[in-house]
Protein backbone atom coordinates (compact mmCIF):
# COMPACT_ATOMS: atom_id res chain seq x y z
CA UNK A 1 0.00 0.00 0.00
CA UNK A 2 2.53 2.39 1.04
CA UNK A 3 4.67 1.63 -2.21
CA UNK A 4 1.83 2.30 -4.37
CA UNK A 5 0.78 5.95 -2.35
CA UNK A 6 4.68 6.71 -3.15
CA UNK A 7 4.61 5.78 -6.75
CA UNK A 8 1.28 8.07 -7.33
CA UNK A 9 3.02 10.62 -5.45
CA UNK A 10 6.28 10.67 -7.42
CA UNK A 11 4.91 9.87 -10.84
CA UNK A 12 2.01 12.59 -10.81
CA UNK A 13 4.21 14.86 -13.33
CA UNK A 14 3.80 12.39 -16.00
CA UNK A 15 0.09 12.85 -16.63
CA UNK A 16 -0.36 16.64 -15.76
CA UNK A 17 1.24 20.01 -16.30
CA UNK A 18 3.48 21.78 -14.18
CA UNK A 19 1.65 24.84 -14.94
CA UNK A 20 -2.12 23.47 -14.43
CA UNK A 21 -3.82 22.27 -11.82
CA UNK A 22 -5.85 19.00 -10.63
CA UNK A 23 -9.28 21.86 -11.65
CA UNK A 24 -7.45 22.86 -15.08
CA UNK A 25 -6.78 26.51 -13.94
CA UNK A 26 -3.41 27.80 -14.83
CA UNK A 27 -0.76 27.86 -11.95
CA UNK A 28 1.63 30.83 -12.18
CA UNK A 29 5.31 30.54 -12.02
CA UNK A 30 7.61 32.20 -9.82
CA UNK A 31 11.12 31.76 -11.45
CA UNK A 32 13.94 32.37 -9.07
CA UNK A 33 16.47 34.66 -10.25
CA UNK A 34 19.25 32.54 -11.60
CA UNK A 35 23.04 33.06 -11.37
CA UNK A 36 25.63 30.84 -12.00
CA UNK A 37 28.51 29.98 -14.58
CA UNK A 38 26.11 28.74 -17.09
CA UNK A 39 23.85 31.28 -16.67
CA UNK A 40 26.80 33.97 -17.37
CA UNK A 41 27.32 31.96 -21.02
CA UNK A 42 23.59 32.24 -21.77
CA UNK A 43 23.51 35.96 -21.11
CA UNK A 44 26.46 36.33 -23.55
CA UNK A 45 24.84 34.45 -26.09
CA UNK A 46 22.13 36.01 -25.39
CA UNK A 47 23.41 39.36 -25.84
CA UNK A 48 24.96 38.35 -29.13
CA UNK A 49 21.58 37.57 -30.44
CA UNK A 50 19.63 40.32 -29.44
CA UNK A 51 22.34 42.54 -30.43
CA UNK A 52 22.63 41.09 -33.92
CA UNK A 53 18.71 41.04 -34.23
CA UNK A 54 18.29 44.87 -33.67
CA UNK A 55 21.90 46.23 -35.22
CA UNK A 56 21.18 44.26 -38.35
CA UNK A 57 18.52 46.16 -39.98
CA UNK A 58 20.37 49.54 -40.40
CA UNK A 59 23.72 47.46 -41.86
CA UNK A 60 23.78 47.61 -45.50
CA UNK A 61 25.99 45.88 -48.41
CA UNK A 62 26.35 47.76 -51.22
CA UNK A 63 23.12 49.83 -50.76
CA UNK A 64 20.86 46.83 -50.05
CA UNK A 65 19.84 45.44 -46.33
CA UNK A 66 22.44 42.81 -45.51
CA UNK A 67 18.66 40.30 -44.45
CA UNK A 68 15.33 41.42 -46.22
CA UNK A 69 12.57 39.10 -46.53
CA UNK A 70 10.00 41.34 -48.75
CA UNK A 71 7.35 38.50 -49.52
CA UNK A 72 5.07 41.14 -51.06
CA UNK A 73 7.37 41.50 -53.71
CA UNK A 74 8.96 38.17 -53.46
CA UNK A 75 12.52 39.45 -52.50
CA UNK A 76 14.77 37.76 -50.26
CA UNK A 77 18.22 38.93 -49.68
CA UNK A 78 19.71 36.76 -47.43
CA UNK A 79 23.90 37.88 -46.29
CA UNK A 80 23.74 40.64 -49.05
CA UNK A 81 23.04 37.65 -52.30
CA UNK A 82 19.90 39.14 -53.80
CA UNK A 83 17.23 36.09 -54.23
CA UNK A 84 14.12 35.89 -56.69
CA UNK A 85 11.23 33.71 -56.67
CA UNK A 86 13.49 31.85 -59.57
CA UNK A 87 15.92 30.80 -56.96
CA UNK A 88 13.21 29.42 -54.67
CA UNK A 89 14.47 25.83 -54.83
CA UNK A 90 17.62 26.96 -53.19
CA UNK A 91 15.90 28.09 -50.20
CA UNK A 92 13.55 25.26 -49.98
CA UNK A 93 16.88 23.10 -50.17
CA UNK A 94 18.15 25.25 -47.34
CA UNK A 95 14.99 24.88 -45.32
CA UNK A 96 15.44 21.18 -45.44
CA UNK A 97 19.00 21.25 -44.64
CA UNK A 98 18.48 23.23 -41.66
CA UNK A 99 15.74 20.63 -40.72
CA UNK A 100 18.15 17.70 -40.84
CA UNK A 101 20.58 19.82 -39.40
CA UNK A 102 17.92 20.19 -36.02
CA UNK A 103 17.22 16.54 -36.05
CA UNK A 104 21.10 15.56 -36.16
CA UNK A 105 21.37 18.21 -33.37
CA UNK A 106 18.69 16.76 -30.93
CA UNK A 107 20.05 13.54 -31.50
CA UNK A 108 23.08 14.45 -30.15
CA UNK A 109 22.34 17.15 -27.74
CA UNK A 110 18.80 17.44 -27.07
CA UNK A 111 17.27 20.61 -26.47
CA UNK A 112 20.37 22.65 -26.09
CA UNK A 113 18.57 24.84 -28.77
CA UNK A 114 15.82 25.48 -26.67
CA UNK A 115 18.04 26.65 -23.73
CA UNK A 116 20.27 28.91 -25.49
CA UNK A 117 19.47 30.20 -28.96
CA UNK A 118 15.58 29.73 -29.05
CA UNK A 119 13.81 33.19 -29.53
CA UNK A 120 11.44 32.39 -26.91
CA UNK A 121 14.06 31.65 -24.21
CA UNK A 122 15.96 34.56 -25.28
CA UNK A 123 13.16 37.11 -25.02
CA UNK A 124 11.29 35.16 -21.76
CA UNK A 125 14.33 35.25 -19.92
CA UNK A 126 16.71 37.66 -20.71
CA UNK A 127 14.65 40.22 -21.32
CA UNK A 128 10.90 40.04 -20.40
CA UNK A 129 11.96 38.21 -16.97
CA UNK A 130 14.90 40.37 -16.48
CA UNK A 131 12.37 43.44 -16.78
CA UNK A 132 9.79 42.22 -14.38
CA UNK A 133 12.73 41.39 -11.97
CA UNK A 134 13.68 45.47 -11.91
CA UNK A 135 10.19 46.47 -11.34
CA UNK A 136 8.91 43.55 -8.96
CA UNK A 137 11.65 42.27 -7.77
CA UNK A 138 12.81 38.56 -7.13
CA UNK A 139 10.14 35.60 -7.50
CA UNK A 140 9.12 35.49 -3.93
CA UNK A 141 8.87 39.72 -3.56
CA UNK A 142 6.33 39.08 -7.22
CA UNK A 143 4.61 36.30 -5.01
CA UNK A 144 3.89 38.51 -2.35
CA UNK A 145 2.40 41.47 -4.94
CA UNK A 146 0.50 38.95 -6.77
CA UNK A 147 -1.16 38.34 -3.21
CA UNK A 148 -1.32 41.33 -1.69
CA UNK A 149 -4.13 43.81 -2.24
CA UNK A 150 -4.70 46.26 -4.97
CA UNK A 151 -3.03 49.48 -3.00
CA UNK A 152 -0.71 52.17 -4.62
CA UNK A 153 2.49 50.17 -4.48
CA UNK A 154 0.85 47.05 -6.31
CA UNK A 155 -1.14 49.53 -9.13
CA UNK A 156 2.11 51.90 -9.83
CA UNK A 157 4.56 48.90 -10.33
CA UNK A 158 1.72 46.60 -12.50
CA UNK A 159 1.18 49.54 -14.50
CA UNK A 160 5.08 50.40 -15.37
CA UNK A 161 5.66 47.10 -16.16
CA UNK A 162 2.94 46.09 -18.68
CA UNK A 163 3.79 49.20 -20.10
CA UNK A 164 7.46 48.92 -20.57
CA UNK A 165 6.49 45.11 -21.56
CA UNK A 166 4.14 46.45 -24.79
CA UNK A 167 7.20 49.34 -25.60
CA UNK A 168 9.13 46.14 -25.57
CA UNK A 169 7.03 44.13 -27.98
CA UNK A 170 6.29 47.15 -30.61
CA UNK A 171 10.02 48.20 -30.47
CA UNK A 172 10.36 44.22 -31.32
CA UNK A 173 7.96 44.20 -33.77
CA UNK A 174 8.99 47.14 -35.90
CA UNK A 175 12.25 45.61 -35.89
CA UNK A 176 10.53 42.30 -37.04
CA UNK A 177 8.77 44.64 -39.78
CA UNK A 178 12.09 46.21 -40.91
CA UNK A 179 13.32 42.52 -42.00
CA UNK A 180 10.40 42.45 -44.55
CA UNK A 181 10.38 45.99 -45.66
CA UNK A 182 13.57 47.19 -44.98
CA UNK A 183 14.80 49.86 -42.22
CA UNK A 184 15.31 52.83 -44.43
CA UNK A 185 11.26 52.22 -45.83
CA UNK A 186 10.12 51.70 -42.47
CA UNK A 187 12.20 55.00 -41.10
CA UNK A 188 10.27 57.00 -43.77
CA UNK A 189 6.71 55.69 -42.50
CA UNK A 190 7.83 56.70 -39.44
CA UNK A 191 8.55 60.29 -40.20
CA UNK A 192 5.29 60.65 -42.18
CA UNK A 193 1.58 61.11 -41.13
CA UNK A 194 0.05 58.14 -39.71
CA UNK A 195 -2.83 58.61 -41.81
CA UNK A 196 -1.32 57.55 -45.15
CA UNK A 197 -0.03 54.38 -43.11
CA UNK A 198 -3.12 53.10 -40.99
CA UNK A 199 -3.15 49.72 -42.01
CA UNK A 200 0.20 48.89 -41.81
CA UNK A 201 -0.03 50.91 -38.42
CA UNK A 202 -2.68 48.82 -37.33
CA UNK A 203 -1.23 45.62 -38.40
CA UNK A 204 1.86 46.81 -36.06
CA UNK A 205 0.50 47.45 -33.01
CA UNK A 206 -2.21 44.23 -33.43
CA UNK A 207 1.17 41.65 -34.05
CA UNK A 208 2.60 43.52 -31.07
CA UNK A 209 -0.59 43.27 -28.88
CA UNK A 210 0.24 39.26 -29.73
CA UNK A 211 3.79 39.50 -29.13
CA UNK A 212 3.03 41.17 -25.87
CA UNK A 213 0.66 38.76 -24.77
CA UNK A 214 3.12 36.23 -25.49
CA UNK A 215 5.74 37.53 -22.91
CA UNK A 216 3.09 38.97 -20.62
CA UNK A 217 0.85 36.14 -19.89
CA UNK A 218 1.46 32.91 -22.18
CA UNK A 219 4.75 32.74 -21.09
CA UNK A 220 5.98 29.60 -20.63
CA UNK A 221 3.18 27.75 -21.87
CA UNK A 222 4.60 28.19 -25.58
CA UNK A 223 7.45 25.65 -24.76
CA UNK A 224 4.96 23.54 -23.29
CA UNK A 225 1.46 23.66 -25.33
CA UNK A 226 2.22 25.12 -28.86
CA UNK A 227 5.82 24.42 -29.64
CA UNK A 228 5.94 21.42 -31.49
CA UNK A 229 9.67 20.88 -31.42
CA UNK A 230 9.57 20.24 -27.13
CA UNK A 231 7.01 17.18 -28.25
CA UNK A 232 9.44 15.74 -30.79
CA UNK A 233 12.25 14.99 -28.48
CA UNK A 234 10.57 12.17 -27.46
CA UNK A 235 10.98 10.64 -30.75
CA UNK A 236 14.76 12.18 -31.42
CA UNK A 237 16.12 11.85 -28.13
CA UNK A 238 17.43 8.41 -27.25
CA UNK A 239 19.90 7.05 -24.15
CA UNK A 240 23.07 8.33 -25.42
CA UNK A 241 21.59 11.78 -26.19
CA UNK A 242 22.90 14.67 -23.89
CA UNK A 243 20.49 16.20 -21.88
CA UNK A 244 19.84 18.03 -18.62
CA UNK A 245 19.70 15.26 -16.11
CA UNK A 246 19.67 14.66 -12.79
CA UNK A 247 22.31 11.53 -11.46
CA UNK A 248 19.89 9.92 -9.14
CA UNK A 249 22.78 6.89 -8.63
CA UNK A 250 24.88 9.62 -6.88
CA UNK A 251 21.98 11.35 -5.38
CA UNK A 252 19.22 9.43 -3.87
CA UNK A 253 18.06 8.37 -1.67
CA UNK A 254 17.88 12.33 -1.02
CA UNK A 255 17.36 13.93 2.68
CA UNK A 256 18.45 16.21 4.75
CA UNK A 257 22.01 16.88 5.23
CA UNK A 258 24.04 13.71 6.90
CA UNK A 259 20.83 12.14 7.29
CA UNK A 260 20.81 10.24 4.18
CA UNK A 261 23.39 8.45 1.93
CA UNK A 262 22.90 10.10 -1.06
CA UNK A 263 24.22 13.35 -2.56
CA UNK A 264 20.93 15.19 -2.88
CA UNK A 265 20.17 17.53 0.88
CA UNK A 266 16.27 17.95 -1.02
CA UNK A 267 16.75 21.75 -1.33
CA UNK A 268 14.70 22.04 -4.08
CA UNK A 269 16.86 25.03 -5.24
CA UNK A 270 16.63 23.57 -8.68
CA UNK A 271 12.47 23.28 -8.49
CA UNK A 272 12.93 27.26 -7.43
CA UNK A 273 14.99 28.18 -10.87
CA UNK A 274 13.40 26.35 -13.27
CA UNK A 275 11.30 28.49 -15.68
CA UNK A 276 8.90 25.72 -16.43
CA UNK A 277 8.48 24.83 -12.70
CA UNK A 278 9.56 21.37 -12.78
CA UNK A 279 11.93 18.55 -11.03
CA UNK A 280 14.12 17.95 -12.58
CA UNK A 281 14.98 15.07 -10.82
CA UNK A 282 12.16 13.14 -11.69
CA UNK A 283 14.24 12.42 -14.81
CA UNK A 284 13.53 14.05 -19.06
CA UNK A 285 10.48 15.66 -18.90
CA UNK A 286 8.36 17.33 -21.81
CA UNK A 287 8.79 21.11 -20.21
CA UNK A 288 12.55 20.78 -19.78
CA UNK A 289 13.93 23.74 -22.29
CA UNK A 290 17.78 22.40 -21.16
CA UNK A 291 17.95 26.04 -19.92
CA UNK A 292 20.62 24.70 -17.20
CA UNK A 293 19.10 27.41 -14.60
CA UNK A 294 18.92 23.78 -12.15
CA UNK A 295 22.79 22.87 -13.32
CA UNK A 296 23.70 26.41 -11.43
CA UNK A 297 21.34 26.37 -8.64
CA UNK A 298 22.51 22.61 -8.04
CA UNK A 299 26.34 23.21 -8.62
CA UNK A 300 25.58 26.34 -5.70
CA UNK A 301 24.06 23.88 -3.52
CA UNK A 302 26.81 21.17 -3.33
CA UNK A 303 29.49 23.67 -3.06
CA UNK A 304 27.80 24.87 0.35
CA UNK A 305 27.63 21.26 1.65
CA UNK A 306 30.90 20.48 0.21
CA UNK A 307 29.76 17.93 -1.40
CA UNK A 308 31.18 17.31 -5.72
CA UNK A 309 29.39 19.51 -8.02
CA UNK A 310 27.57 18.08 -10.78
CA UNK A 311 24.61 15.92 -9.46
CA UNK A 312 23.25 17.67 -11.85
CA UNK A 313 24.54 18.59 -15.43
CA UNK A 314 25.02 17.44 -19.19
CA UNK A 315 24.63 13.87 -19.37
CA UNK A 316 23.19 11.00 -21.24
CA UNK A 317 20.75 8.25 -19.08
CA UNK A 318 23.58 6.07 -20.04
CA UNK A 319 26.06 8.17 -18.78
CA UNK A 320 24.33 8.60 -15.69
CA UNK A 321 23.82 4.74 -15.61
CA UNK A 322 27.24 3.60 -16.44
CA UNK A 323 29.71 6.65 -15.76
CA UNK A 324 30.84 6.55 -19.52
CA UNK A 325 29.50 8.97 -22.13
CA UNK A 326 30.04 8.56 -26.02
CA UNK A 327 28.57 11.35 -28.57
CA UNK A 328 28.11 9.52 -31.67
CA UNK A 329 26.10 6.50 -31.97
CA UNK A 330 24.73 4.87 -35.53
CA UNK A 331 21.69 7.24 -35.81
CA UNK A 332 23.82 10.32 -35.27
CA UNK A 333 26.41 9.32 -37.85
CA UNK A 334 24.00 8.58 -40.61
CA UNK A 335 22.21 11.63 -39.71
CA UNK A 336 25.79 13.26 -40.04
CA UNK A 337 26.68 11.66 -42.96
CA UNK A 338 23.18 12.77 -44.85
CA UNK A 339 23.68 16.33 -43.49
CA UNK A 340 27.39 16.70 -44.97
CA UNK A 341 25.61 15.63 -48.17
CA UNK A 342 23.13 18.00 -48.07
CA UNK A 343 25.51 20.70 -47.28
CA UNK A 344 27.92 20.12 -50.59
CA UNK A 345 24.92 19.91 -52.47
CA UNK A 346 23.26 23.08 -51.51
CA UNK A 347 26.70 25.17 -51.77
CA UNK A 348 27.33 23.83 -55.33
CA UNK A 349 24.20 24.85 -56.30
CA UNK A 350 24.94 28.08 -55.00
CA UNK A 351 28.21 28.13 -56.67
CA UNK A 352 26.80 27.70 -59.82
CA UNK A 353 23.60 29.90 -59.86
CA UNK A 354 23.79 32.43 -62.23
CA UNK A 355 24.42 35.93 -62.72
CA UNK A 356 20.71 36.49 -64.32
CA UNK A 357 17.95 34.28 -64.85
CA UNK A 358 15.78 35.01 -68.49
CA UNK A 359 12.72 33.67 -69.88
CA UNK A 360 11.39 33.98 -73.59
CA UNK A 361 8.15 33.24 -74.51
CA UNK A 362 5.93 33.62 -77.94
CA UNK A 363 3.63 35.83 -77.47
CA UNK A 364 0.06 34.26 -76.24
CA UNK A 365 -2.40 34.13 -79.01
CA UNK A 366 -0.16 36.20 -81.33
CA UNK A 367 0.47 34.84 -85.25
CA UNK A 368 2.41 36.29 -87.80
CA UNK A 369 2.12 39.86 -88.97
CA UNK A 370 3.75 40.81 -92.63
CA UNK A 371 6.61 43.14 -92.00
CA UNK A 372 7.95 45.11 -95.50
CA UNK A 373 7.28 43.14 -98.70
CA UNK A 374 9.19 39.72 -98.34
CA UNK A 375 8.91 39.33 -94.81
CA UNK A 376 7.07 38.35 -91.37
CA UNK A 377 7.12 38.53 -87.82
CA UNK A 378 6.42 36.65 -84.33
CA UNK A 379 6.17 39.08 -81.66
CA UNK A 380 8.15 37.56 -78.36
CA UNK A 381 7.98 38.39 -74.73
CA UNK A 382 11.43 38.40 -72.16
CA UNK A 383 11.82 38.87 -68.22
CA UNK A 384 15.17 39.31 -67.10
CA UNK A 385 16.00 39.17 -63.47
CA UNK A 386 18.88 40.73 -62.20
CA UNK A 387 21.08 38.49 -59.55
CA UNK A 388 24.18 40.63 -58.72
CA UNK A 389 25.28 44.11 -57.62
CA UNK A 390 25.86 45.81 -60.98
CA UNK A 391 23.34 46.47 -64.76
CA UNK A 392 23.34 44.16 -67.04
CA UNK A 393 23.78 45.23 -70.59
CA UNK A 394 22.17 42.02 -72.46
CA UNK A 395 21.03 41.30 -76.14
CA UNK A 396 19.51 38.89 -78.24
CA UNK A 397 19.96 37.76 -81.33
CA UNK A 398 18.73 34.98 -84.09
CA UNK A 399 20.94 32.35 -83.67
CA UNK A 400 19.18 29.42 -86.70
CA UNK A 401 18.08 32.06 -89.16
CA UNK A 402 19.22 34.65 -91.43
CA UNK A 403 17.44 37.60 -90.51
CA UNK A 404 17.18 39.93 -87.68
CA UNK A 405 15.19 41.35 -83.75
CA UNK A 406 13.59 44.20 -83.35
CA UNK A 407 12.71 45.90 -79.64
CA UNK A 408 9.91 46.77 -78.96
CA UNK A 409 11.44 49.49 -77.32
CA UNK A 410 14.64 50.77 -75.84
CA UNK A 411 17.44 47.54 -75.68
CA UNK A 412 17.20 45.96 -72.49
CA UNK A 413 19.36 47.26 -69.46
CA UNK A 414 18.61 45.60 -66.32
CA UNK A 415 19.16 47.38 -63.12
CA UNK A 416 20.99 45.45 -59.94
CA UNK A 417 18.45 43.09 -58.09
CA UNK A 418 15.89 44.36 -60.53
CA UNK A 419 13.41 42.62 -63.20
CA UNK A 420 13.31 44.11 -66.30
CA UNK A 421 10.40 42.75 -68.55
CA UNK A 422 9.96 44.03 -72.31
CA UNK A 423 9.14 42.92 -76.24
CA UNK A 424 10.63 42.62 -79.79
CA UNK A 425 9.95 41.29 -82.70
CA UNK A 426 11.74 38.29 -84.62
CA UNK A 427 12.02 39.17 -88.25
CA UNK A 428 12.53 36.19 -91.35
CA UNK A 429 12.05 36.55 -95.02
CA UNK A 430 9.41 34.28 -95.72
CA UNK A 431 11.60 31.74 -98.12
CA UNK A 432 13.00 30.88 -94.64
CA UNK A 433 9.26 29.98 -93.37
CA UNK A 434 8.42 26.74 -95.29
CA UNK A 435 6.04 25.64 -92.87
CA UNK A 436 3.26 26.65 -89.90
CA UNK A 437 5.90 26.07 -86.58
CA UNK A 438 9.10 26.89 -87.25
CA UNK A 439 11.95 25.94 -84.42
CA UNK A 440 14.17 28.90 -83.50
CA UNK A 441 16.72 29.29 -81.37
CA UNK A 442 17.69 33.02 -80.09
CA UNK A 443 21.03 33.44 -78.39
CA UNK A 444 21.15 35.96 -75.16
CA UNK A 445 24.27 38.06 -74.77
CA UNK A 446 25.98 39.99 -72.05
CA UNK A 447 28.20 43.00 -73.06
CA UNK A 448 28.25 40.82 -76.45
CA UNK A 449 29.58 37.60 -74.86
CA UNK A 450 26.72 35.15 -75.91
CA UNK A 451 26.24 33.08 -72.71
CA UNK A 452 23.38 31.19 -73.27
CA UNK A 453 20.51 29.82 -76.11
CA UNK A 454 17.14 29.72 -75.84
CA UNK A 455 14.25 27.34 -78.15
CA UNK A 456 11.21 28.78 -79.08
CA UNK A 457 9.02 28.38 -82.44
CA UNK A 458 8.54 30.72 -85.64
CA UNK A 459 4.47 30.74 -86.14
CA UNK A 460 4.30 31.02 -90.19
CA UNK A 461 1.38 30.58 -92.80
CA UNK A 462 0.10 27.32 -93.43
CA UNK A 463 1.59 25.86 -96.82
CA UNK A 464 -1.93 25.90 -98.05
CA UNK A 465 -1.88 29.89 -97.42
CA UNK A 466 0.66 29.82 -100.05
């Protein structure tokens, strides 16, 4: 009886939420302020991200944003390389690269992502948190306001702090907004009425009303309810992946101080710390980010008792099992090996993507016109997009004929990063045109270096015409 009352007491995080209780109301968490080595790394990071997020958008290459993703006009510029809709297999490529890449990564180090790059962490703790911890203080002074009654003290600090919190999220959001339009264009609707923007206003502050309910009140529950990528670890994760774990062989059976033969003095510090309120020692749970707030709080702990540090840290379960840790396993490696792949395929694609990118096309619906006395013409459309920094002087010419194009127009000069789109007409004497679909071919040419052919058909009159 008494073994089964312990199980159901010890195993109750395995069918509930840290952050819910037995009624289904949410339970507020009251983070401890962490310190620690670790924690000293992540705010570096950390400040390396946030830094590189906000400085970003006013760095330019060549007079183009170093990042812009303009969907509207289906413009991506990604490290100053200028991409078109054209090149959209190369990102897609990317995209899936960078998915392997996460899989290979949780294989081998579980959520470390989650801890220390994810955008969520970053903002939650080392900036949202770090605010609310100047205005309310540590997790057991916001206890006590959370409790305490509505009086001046409570109202004024509440107040400032939702406030700074939505500054926060529209500063954030602009910023966000800058990557699609660009900093300069987003500058200028900032220095003009806000009547000739409204809607782009509006959409603003509504994405930062989200973004500040986010930080303000969902908190947390992102890593644990809509983030997809904490439920997937239980499929990536295995016994020789590294984790956050707890060594329970060194630890239990835990107790106070001298009282017990294990390591663990039940201080709970590393309950206190964690952001998603749970124990770590009851071994990989869905909520753990892998923040390491508990490695800190634990390492602080045994150093008091003088006791080893590192009942907890970064381990495998078969590290903690059999004292002996090795990285690479066969999933990793064949993950590895596929990844590699990926990687050499993706940069020779890059290597060899083109200056410009041009399509020629017959005119829809158009047939031949008579053009002088002993001739006729097919009237043809071109786009020409632009891939590097400079114009493009470019020409065409009939490459499988005798006879001669005509613009439609001024000769095309394409801007840098731009699409030029234009006309001309393809001009044969009619001896050439012995029957109704005549194959072409028109050769393209850059400062009058022909670098590539295209095929296309000559529409003539029927022989029967004739």
């Amino acid at each position: 009886m008494d073994d089964k009352k312990t199980t159901k007491e010890t195993s109750y995080f395995r069918d509930s939420l840290t952050t819910v209780d037995s009624k289904g109301n949410r339970k507020w968490i009251y983070a401890k302020k962490p310190k620690g080595r670790l924690f000293n790394r992540r705010k570096i990071v950390a400040i390396i991200l946030l830094a590189l997020l906000y400085i970003t958008p006013f760095i330019k290459y060549k007079g183009d944003p170093l990042f812009l993703f303009n969907i509207l006009e289906r413009k991506f510029i990604i490290f100053g390389v200028i991409f078109w809709p054209q090149d959209f297999h190369l990102i897609l490529l990317v995209f899936i690269t960078s998915l392997v890449f996460v899989v290979l990564f949780t294989v081998i180090f579980g959520r470390v992502f989650c801890g220390w790059v994810c955008p969520q962490t970053i903002f939650m703790e080392f900036v949202f948190r770090r605010i609310e911890y100047l205005i309310e203080g540590d997790a057991a002074a916001q206890r006590r306001l959370d409790q305490g009654p509505w009086n001046f003290n409570k109202i004024w600090r509440k107040s400032l702090k939702h406030i700074v919190f939505y500054l926060m999220a529209f500063i954030t959001a602009a910023v966000f907004l800058s990557y699609i339009i660009s900093m300069d264009q987003l500058l200028q609707y900032a220095s003009e009425v806000p009547q000739e923007h409204l809607s782009g206003l509006i959409g603003l502050m509504i994405f930062s009303g989200i973004y500040y309910f986010i930080f303000a009140f969902f908190r947390e529950q992102v890593c644990t309810i809509a983030c997809p990528y904490g439920r997937l670890q239980g499929v990536l994760i295995d016994k020789k992946t590294i984790i956050v774990a707890y060594d329970y062989i060194r630890g239990e059976p835990r107790g106070p101080l001298n009282k017990v033969d294990g390591d663990c003095v039940d201080c709970k510090q590393c309950v206190a710390v964690c952001p998603t309120g749970i124990d770590i020692r009851n071994g990989t749970q869905l909520e753990c980010i892998n923040c390491t707030a508990c490695i800190d709080a634990c390492n602080a702990t045994m150093e008091r008792v003088k006791k080893p540090k590192g009942l907890i840290r970064y381990d495998s379960e078969e590290g903690v099992e059999t004292g002996h840790h090795s990285v690479f396993n066969a999933r990793s490696i064949a993950y590895s090996v596929v990844l590699t792949l990926m990687i050499f395929f993706v940069a020779g694609l890059f290597v060899m993507r083109g200056e410009f990118e041009a399509t020629i096309l017959h005119a829809r619906g158009s047939l031949y016109q008579e053009y002088g006395n002993d001739s006729i013409s097919n009237i043809y459309n071109f786009n020409i997009v632009n891939k590097i920094r400079k114009p493009i002087d470019v020409e065409f010419k009939l490459e499988s004929h005798a006879g001669h194009i005509k613009y439609l127009g001024d000769r095309p000069m394409v801007d840098k990063g731009k699409v030029t789109k234009g006309s001309f007409l393809v001009v044969m004497d009619k001896k050439q045109v012995t029957k109704s679909n005549t194959p072409i071919i028109i050769g393209l040419y850059k400062y009058g270096k022909k670098v590539e052919e295209y095929k296309s058909t000559f529409v003539g009159p029927n022989a029967l015409d004739k």
